[in-house]
C-alpha atoms as a PDB file:
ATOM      1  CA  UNK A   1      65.675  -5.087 -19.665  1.00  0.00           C
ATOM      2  CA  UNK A   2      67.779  -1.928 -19.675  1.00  0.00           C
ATOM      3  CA  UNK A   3      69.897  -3.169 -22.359  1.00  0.00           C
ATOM      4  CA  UNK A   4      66.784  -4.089 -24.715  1.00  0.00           C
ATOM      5  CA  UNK A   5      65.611  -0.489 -24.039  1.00  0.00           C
ATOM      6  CA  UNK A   6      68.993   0.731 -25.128  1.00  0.00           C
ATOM      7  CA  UNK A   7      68.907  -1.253 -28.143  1.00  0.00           C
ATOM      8  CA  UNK A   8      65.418  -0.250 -29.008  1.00  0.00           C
ATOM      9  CA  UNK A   9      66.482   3.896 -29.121  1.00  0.00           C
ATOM     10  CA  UNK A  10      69.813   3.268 -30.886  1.00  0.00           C
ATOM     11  CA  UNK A  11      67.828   0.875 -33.454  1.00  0.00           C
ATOM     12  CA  UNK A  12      64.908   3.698 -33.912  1.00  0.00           C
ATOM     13  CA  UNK A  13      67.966   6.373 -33.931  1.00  0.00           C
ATOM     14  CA  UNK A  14      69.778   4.673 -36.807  1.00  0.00           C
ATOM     15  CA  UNK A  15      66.515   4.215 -38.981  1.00  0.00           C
ATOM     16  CA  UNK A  16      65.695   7.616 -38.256  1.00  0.00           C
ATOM     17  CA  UNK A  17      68.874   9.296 -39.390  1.00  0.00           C
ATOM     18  CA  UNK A  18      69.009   6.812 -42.561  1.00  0.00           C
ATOM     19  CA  UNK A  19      65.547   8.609 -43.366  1.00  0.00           C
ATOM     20  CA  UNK A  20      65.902  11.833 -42.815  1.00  0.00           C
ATOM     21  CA  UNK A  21      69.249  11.100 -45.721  1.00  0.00           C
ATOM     22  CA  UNK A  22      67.124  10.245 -47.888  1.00  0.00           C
ATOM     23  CA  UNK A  23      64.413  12.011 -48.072  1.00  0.00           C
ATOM     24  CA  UNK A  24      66.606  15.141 -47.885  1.00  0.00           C
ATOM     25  CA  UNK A  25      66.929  17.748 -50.559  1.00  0.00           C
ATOM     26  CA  UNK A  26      71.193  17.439 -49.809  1.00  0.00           C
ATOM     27  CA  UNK A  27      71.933  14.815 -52.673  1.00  0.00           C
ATOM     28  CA  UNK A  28      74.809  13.946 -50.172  1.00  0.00           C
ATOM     29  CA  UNK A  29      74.254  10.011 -51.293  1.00  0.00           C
ATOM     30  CA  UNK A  30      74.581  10.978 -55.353  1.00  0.00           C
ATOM     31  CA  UNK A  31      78.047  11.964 -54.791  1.00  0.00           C
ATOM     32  CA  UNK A  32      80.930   9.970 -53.430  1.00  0.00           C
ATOM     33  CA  UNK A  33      82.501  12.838 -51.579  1.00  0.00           C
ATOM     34  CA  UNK A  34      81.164  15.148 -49.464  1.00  0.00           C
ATOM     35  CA  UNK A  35      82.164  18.436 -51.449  1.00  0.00           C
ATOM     36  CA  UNK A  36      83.368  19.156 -54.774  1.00  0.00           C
ATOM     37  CA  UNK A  37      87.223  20.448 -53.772  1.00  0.00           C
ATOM     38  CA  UNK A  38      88.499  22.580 -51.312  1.00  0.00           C
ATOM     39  CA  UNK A  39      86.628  26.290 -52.544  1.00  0.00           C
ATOM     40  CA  UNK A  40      82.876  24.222 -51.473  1.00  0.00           C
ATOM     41  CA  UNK A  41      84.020  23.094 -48.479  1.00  0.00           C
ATOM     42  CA  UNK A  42      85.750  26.377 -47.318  1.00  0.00           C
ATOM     43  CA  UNK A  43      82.412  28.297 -48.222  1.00  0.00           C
ATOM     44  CA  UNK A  44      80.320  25.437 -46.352  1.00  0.00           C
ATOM     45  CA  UNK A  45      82.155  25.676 -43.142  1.00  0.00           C
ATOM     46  CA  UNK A  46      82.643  29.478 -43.265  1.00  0.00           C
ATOM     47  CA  UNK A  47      81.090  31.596 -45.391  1.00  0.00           C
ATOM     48  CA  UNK A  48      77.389  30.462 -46.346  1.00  0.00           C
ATOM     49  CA  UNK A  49      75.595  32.667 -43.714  1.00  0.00           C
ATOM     50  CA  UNK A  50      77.113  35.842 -45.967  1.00  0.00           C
ATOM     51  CA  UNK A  51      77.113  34.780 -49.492  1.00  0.00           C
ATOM     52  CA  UNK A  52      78.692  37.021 -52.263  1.00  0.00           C
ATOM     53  CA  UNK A  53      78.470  37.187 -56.137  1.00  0.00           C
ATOM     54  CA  UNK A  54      81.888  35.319 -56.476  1.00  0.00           C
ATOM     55  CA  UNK A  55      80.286  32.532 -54.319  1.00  0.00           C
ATOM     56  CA  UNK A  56      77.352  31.698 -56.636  1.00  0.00           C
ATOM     57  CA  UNK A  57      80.237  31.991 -59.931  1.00  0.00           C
ATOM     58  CA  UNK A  58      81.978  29.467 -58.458  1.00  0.00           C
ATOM     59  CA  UNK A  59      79.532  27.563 -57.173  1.00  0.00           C
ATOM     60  CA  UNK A  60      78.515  27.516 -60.748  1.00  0.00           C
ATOM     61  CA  UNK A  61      82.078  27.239 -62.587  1.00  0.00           C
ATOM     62  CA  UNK A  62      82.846  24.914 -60.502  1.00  0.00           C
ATOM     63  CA  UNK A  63      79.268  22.233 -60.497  1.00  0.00           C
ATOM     64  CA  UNK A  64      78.745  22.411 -56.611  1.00  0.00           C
ATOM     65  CA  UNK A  65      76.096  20.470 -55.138  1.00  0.00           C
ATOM     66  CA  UNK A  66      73.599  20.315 -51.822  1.00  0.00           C
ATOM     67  CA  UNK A  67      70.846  22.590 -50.289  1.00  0.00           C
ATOM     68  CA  UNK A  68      71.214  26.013 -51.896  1.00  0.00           C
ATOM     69  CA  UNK A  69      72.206  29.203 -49.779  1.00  0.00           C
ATOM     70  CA  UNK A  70      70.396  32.378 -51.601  1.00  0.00           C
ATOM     71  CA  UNK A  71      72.112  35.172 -52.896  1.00  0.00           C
ATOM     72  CA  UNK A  72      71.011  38.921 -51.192  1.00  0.00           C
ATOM     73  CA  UNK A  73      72.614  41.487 -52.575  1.00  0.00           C
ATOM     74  CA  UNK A  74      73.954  44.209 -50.146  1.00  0.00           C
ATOM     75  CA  UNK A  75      74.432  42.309 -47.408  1.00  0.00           C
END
């Protein structure tokens, strides 16, 4: 019985997190990598809580994708 109720959460857990990829605004399943080269993923893991000018150039020079991290100036 214990293992059915296992079963049951990990079945609901998986359906749950394929869901929530798809309905996200992410795009992470239109792309076969996870970011565009090494500038998108340094910014990702460090730098999107304090984006700068430079960041949205090369976000556009360079065709980034995923959820978009606004721009305030003089922060």
């Amino acid at each position: 019985m214990k293992k059915m109720i296992v079963l049951i959460f990990m079945v609901l857990f998986l359906v749950s997190c394929g869901q929530s990829s798809l309905m996200s605004r992410s795009e992470f399943l239109q792309h076969d990598t996870m970011y565009k080269n090494w500038d998108h993923m340094k910014f990702s893991w460090f730098g999107s809580d304090k984006a700068a000018s430079q960041d949205v150039e090369k976000s556009i020079d360079q065709q980034w994708w995923g959820i978009e991290v606004p721009y305030v100036p003089g922060q």
